[in-house]
PDB file of N, CA and C in Angstrom:
ATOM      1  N   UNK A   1      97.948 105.209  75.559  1.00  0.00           N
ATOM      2  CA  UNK A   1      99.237 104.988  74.922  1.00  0.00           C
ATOM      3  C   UNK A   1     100.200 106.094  75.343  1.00  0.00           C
ATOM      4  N   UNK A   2     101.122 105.583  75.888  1.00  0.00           N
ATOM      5  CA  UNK A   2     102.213 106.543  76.184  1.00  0.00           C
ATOM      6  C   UNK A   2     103.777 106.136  75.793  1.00  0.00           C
ATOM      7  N   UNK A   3     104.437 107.277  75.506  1.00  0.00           N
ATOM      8  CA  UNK A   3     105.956 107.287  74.936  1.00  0.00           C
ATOM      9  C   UNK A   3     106.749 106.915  75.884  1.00  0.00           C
ATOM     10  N   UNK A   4     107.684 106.066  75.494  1.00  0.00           N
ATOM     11  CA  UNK A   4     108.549 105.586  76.763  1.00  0.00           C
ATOM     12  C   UNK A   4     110.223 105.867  76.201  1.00  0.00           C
ATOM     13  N   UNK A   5     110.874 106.835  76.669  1.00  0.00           N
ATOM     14  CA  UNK A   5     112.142 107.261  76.453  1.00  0.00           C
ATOM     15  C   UNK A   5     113.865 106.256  76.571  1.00  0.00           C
ATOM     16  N   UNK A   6     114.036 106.173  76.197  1.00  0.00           N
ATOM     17  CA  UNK A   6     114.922 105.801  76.711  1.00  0.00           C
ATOM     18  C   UNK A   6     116.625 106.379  76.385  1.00  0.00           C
ATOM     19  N   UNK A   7     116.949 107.513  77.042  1.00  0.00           N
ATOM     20  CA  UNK A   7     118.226 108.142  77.073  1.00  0.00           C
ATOM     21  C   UNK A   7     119.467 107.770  77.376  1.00  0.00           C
ATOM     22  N   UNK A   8     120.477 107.506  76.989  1.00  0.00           N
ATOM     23  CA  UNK A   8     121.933 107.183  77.371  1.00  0.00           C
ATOM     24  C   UNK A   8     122.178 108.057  78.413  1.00  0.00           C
ATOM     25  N   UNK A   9     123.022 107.593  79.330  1.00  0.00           N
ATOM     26  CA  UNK A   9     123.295 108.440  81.005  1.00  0.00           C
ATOM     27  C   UNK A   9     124.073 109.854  80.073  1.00  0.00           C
ATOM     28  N   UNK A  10     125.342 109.256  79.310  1.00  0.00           N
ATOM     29  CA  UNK A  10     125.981 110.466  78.529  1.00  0.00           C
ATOM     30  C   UNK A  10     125.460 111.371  77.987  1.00  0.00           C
ATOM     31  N   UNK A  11     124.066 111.682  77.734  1.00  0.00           N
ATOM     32  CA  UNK A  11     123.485 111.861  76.857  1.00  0.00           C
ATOM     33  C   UNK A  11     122.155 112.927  78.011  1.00  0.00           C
ATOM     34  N   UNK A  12     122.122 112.417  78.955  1.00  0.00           N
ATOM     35  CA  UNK A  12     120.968 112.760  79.988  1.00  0.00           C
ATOM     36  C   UNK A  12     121.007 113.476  80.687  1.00  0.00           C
ATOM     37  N   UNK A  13     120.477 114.539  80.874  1.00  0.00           N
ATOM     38  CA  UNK A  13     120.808 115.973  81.660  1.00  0.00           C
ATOM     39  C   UNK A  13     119.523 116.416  82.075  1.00  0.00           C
ATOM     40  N   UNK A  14     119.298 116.897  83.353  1.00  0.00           N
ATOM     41  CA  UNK A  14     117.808 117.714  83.474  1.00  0.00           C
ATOM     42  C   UNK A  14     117.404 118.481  82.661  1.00  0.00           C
ATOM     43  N   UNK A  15     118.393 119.252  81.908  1.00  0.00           N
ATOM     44  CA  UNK A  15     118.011 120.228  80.687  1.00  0.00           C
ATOM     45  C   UNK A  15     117.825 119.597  79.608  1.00  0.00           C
ATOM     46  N   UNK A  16     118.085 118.569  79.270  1.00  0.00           N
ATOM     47  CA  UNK A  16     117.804 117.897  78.279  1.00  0.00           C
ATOM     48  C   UNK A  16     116.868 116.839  78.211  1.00  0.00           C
ATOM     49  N   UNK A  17     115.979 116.447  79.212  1.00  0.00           N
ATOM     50  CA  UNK A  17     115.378 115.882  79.310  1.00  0.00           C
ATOM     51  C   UNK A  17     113.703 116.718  79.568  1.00  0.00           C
ATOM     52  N   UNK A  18     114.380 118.008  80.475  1.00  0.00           N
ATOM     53  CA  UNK A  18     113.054 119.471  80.358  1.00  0.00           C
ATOM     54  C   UNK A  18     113.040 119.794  78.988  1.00  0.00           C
ATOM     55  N   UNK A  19     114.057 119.533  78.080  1.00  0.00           N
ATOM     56  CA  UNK A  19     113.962 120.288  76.956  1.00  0.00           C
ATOM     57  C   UNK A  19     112.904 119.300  75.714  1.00  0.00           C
ATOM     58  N   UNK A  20     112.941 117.889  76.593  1.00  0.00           N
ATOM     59  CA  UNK A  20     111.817 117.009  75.821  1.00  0.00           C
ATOM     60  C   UNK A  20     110.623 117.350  75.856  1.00  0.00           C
ATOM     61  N   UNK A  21     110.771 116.730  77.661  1.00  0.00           N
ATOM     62  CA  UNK A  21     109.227 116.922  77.942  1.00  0.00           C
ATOM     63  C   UNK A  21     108.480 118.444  77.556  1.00  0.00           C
ATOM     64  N   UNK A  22     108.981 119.881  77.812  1.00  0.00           N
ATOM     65  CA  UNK A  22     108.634 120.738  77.030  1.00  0.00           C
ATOM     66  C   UNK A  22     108.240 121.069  75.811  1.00  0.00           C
ATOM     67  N   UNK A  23     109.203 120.640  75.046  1.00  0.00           N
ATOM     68  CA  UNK A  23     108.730 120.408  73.701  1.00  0.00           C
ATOM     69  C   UNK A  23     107.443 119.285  73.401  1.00  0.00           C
ATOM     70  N   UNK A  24     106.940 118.812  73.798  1.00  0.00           N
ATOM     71  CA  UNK A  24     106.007 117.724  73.815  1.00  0.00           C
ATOM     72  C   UNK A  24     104.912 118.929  74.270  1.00  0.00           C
ATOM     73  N   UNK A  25     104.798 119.275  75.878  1.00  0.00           N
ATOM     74  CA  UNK A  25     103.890 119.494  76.554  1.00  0.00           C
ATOM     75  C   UNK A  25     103.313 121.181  75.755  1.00  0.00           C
ATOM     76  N   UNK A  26     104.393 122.087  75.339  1.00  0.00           N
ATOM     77  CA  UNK A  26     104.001 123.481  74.008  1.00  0.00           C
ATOM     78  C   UNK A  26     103.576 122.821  73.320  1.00  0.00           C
ATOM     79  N   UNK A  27     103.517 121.843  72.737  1.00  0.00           N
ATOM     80  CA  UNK A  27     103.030 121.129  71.085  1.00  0.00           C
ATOM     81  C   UNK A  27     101.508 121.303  71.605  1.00  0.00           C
ATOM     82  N   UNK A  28     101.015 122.795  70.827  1.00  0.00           N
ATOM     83  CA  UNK A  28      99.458 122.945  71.182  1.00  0.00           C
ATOM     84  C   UNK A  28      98.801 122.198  70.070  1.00  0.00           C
ATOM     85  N   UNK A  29      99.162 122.398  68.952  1.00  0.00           N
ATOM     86  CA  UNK A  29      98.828 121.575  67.715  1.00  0.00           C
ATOM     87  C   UNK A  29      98.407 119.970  68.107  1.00  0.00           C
ATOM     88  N   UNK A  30      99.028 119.299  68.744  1.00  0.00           N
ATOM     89  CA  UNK A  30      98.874 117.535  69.015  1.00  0.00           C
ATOM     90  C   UNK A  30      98.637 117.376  71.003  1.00  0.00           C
ATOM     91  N   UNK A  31      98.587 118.540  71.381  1.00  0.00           N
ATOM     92  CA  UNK A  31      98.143 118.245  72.835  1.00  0.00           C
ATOM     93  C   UNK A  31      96.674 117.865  72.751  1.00  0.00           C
ATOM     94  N   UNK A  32      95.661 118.110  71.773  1.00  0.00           N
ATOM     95  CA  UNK A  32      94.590 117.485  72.583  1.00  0.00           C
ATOM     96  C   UNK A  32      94.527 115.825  72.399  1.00  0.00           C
ATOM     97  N   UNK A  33      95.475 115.358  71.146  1.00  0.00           N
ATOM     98  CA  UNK A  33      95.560 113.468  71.276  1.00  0.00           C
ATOM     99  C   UNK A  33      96.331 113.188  72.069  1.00  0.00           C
ATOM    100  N   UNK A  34      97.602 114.282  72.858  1.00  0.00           N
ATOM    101  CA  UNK A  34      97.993 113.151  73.774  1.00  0.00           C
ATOM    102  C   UNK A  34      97.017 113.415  75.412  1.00  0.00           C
ATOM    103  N   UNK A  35      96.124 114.748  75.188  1.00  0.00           N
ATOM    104  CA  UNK A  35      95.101 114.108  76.289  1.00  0.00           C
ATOM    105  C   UNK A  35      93.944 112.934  75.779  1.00  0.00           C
ATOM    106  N   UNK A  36      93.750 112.101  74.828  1.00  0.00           N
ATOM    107  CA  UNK A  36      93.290 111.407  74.600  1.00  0.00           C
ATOM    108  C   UNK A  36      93.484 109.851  74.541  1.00  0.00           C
ATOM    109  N   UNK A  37      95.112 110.203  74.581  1.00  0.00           N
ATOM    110  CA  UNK A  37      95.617 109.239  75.121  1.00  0.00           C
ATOM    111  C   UNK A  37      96.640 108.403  73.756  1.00  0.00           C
ATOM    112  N   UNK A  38      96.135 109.628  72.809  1.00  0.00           N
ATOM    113  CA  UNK A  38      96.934 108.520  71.702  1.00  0.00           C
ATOM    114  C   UNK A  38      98.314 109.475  71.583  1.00  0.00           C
ATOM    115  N   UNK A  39      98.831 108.721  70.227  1.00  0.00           N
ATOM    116  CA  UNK A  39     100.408 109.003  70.615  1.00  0.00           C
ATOM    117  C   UNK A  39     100.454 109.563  68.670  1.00  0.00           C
ATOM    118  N   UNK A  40     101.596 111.081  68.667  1.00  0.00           N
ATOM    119  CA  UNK A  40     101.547 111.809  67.318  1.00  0.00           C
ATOM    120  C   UNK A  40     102.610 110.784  66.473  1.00  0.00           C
ATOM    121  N   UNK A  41     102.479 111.011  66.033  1.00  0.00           N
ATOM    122  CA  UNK A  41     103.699 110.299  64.644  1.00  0.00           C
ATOM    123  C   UNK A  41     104.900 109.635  64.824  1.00  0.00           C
ATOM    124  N   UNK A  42     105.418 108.564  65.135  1.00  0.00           N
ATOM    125  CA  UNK A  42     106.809 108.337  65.821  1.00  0.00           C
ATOM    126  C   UNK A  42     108.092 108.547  65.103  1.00  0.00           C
ATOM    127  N   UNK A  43     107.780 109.115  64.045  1.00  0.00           N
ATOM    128  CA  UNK A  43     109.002 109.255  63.288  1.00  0.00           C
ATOM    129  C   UNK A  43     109.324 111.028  63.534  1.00  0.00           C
ATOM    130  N   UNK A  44     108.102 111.656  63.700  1.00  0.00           N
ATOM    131  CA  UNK A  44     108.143 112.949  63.923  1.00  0.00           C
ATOM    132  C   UNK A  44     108.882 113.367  64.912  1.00  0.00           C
ATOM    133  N   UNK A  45     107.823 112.401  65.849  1.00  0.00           N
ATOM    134  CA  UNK A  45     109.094 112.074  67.150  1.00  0.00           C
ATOM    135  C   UNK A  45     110.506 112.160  67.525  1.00  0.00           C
ATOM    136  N   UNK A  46     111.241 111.153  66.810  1.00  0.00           N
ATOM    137  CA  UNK A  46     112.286 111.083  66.636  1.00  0.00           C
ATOM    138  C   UNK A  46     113.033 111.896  66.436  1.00  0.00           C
ATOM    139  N   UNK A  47     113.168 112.995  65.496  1.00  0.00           N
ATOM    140  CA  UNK A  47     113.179 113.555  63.974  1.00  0.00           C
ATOM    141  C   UNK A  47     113.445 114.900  65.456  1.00  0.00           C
ATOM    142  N   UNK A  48     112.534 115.150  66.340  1.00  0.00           N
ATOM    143  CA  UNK A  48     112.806 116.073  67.073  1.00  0.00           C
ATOM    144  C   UNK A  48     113.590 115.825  67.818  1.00  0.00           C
ATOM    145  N   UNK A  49     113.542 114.990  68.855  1.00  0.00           N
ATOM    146  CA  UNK A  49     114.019 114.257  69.797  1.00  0.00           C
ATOM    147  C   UNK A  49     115.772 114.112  69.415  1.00  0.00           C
ATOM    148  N   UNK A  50     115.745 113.633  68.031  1.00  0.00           N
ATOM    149  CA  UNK A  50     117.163 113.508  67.935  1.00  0.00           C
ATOM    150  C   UNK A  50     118.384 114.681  68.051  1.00  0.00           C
ATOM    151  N   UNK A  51     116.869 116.121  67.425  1.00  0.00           N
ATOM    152  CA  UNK A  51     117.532 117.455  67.785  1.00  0.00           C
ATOM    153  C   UNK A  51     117.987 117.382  68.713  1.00  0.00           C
ATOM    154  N   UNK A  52     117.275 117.278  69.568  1.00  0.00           N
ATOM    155  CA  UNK A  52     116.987 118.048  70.913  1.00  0.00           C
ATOM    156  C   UNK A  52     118.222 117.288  72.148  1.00  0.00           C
ATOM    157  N   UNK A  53     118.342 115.857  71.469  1.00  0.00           N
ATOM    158  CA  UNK A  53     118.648 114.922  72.354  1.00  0.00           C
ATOM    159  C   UNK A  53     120.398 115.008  71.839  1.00  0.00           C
ATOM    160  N   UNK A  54     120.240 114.445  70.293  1.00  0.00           N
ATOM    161  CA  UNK A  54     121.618 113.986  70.243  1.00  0.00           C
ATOM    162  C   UNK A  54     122.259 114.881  69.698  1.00  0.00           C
ATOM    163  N   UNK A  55     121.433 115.818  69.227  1.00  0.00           N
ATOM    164  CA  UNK A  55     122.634 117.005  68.064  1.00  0.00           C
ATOM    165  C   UNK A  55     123.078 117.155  66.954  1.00  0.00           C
ATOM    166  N   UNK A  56     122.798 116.555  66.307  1.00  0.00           N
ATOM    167  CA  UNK A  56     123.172 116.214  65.041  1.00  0.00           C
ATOM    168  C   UNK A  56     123.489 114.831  64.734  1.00  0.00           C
ATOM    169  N   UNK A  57     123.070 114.088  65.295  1.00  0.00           N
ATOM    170  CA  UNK A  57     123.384 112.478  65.351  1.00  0.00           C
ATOM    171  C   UNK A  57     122.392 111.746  64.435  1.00  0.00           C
ATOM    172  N   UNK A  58     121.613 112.581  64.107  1.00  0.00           N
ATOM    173  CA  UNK A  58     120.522 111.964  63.479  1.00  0.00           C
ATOM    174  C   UNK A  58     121.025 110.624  62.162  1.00  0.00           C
ATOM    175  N   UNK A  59     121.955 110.961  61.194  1.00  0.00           N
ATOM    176  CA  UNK A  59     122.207 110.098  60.434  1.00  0.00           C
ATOM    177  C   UNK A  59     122.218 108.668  61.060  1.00  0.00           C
ATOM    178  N   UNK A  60     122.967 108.921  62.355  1.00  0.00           N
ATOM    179  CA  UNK A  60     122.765 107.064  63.015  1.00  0.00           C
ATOM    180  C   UNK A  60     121.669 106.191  62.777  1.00  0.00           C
ATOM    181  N   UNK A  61     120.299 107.099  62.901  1.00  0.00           N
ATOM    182  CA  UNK A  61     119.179 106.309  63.056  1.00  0.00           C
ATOM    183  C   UNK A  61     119.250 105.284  61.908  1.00  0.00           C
ATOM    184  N   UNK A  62     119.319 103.830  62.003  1.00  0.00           N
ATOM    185  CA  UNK A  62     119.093 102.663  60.823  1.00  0.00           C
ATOM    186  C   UNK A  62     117.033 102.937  60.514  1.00  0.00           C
ATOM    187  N   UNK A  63     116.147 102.614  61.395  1.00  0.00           N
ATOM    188  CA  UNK A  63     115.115 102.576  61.042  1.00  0.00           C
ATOM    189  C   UNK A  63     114.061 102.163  62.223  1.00  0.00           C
ATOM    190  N   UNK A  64     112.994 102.062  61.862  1.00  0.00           N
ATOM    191  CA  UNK A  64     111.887 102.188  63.003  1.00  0.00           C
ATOM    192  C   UNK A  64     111.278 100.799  62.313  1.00  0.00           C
ATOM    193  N   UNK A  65     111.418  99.605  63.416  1.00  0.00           N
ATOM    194  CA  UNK A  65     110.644  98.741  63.554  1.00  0.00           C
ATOM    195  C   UNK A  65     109.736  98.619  64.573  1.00  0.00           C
ATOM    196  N   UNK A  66     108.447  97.985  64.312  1.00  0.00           N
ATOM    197  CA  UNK A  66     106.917  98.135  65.552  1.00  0.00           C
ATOM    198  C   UNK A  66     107.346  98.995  66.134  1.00  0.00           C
ATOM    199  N   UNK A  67     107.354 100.325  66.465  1.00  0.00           N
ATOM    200  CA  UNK A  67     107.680 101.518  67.054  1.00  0.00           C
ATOM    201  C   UNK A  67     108.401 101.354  67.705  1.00  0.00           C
ATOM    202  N   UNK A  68     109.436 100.841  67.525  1.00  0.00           N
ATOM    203  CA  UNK A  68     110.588 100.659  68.366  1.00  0.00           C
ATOM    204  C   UNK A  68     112.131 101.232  67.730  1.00  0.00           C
ATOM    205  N   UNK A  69     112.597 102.418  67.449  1.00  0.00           N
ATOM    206  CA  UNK A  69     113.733 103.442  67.371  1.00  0.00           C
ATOM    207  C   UNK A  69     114.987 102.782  67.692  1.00  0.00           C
ATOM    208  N   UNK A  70     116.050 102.422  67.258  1.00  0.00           N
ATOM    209  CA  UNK A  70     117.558 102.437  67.699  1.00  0.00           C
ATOM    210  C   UNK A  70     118.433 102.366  66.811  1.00  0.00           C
ATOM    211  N   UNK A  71     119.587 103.254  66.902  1.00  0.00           N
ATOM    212  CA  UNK A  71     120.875 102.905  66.117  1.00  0.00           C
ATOM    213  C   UNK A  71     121.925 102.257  66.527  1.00  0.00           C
ATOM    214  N   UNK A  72     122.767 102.195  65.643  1.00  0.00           N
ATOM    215  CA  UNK A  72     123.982 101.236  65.826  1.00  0.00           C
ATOM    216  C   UNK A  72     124.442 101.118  67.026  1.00  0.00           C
ATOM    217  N   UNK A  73     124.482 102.143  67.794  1.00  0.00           N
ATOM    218  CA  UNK A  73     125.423 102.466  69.048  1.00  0.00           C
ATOM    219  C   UNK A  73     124.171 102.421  70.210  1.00  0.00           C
ATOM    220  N   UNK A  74     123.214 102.050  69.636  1.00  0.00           N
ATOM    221  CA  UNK A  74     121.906 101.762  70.792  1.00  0.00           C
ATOM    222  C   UNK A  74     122.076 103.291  71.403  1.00  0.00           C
ATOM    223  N   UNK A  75     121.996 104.632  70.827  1.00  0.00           N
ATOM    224  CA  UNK A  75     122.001 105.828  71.464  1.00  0.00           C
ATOM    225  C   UNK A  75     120.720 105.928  71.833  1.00  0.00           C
ATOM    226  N   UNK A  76     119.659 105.966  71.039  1.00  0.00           N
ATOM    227  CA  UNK A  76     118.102 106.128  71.439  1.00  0.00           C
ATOM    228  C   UNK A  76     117.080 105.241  71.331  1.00  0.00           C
ATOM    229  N   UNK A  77     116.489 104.391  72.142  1.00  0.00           N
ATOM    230  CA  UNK A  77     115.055 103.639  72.005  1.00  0.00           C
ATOM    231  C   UNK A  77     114.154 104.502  72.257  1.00  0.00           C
ATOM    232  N   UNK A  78     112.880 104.340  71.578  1.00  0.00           N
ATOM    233  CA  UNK A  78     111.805 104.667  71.783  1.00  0.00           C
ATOM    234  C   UNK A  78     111.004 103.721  71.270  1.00  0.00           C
ATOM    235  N   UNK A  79     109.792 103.182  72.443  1.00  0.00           N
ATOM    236  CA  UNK A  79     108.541 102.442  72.096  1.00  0.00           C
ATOM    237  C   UNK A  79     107.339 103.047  72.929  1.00  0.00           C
ATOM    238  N   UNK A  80     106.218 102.128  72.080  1.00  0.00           N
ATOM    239  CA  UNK A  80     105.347 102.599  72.625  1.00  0.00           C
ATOM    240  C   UNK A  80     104.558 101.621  73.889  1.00  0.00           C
ATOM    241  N   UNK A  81     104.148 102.522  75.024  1.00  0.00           N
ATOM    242  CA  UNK A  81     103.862 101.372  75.842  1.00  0.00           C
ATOM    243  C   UNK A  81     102.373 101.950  76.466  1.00  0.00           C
ATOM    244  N   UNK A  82     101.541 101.286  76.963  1.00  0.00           N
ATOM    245  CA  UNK A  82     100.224 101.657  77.430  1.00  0.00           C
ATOM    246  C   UNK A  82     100.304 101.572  79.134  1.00  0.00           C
ATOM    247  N   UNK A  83     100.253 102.846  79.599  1.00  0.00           N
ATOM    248  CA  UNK A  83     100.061 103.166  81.298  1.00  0.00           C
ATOM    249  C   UNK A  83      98.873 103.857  81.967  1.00  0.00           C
ATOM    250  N   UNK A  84      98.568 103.525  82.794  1.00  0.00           N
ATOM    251  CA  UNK A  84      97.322 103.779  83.286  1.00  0.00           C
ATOM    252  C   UNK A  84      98.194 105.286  84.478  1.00  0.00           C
ATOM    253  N   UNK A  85      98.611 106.343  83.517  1.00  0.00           N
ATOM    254  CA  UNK A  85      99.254 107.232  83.689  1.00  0.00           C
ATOM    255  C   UNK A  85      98.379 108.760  82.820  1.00  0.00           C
ATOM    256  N   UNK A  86      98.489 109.586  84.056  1.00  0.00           N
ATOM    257  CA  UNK A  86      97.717 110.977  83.180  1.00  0.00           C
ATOM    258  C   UNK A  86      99.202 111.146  82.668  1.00  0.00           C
ATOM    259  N   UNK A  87      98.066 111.820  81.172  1.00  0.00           N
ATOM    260  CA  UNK A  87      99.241 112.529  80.323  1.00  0.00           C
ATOM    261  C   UNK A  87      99.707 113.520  80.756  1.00  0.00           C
ATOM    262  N   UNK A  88     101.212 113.919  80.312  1.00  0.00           N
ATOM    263  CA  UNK A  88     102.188 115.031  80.932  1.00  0.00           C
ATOM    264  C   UNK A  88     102.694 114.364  81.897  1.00  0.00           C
ATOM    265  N   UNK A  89     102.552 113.230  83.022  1.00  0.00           N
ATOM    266  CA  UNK A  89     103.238 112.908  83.531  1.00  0.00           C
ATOM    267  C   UNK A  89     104.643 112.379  83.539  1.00  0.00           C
ATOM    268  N   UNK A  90     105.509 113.108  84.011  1.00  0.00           N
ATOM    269  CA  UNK A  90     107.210 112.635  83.857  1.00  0.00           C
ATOM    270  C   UNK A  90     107.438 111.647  85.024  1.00  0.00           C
ATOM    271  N   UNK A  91     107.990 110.068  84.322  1.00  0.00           N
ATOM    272  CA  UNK A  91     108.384 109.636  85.154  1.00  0.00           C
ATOM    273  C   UNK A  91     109.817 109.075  85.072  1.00  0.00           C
ATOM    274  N   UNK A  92     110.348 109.231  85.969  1.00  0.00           N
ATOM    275  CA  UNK A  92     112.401 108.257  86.062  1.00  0.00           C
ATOM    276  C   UNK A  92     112.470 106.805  86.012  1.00  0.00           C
ATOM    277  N   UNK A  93     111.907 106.195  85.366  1.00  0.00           N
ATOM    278  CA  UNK A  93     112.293 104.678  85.941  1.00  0.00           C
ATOM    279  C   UNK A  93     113.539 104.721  86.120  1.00  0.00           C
ATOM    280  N   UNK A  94     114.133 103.068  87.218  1.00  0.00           N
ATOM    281  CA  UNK A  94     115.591 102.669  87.429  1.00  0.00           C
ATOM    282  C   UNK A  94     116.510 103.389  86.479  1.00  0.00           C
ATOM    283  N   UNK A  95     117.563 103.739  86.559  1.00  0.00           N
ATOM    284  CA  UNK A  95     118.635 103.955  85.271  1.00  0.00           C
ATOM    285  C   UNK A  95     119.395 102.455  85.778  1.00  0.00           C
ATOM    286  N   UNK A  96     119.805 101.888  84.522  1.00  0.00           N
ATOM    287  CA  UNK A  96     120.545 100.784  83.503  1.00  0.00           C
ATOM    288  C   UNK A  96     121.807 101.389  83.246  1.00  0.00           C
ATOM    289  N   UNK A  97     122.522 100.596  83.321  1.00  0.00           N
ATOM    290  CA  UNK A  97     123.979 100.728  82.475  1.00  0.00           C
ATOM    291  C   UNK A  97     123.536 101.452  81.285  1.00  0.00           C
ATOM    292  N   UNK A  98     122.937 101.450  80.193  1.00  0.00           N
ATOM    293  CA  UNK A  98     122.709 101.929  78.873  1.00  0.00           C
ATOM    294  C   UNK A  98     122.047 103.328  79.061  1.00  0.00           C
ATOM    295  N   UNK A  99     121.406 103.407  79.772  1.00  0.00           N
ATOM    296  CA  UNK A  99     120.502 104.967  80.355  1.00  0.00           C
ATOM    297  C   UNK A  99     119.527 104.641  81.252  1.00  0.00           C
ATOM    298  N   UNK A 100     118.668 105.966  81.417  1.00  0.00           N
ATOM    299  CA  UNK A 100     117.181 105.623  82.261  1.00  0.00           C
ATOM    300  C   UNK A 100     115.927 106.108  81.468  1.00  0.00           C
ATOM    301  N   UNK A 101     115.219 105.348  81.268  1.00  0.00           N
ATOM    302  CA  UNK A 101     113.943 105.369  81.086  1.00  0.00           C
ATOM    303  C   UNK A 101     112.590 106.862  81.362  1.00  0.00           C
ATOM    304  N   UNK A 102     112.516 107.104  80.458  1.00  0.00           N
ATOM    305  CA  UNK A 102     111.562 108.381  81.219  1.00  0.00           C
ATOM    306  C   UNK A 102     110.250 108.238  80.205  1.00  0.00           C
ATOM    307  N   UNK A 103     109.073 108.144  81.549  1.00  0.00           N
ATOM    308  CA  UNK A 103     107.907 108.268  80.479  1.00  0.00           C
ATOM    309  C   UNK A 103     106.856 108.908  81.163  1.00  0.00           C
ATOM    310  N   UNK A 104     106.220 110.070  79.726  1.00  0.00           N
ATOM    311  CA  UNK A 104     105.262 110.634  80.666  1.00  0.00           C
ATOM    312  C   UNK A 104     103.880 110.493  79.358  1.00  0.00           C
TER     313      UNK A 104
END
């Protein structure tokens, strides 16, 4: 099971996207489930992510259906998807009009 990002271009910066995956990959506390392949809390998730990502945007979030994250303005998706991918791996999918995709 792996996290699949999905960032607005406005929103998407190498530093801000190192500043994810970092924060994920220090998390010594929950690194040995995501070498196991499972995935920590998705709301926890978020909850950081929105720090890290949007800034204080957090109130947007409406709610988390089947692990799937978005607010009004479609600023952040997150789901969960299963890849035959080692963990820690960062990857770029295509960028979309809406953002690009990053999953590691």
């Amino acid at each position: 099971h792996f996290i699949l990002y999905r960032i607005p271009n406005y929103f998407r910066s190498e530093k801000s996207v190192k500043a994810i995956v970092e924060n994920e990959m220090i998390d010594g506390g929950r690194a040995k489930e995501r070498q196991r392949g499972r995935t920590m809390d998705i709301s926890s998730r978020v909850n950081r992510h929105m720090d890290l990502v949007l800034r204080g945007h957090k109130d947007q979030i409406l709610e988390i259906k089947n692990q799937m994250l978005a607010n009004k303005n479609g600023i952040l998706e997150i789901k969960e998807i299963i890849q035959d991918r080692p963990p820690g791996t960062l990857t770029q999918a295509p960028e979309t009009p809406n953002g690009s995709w990053y999953a590691y």
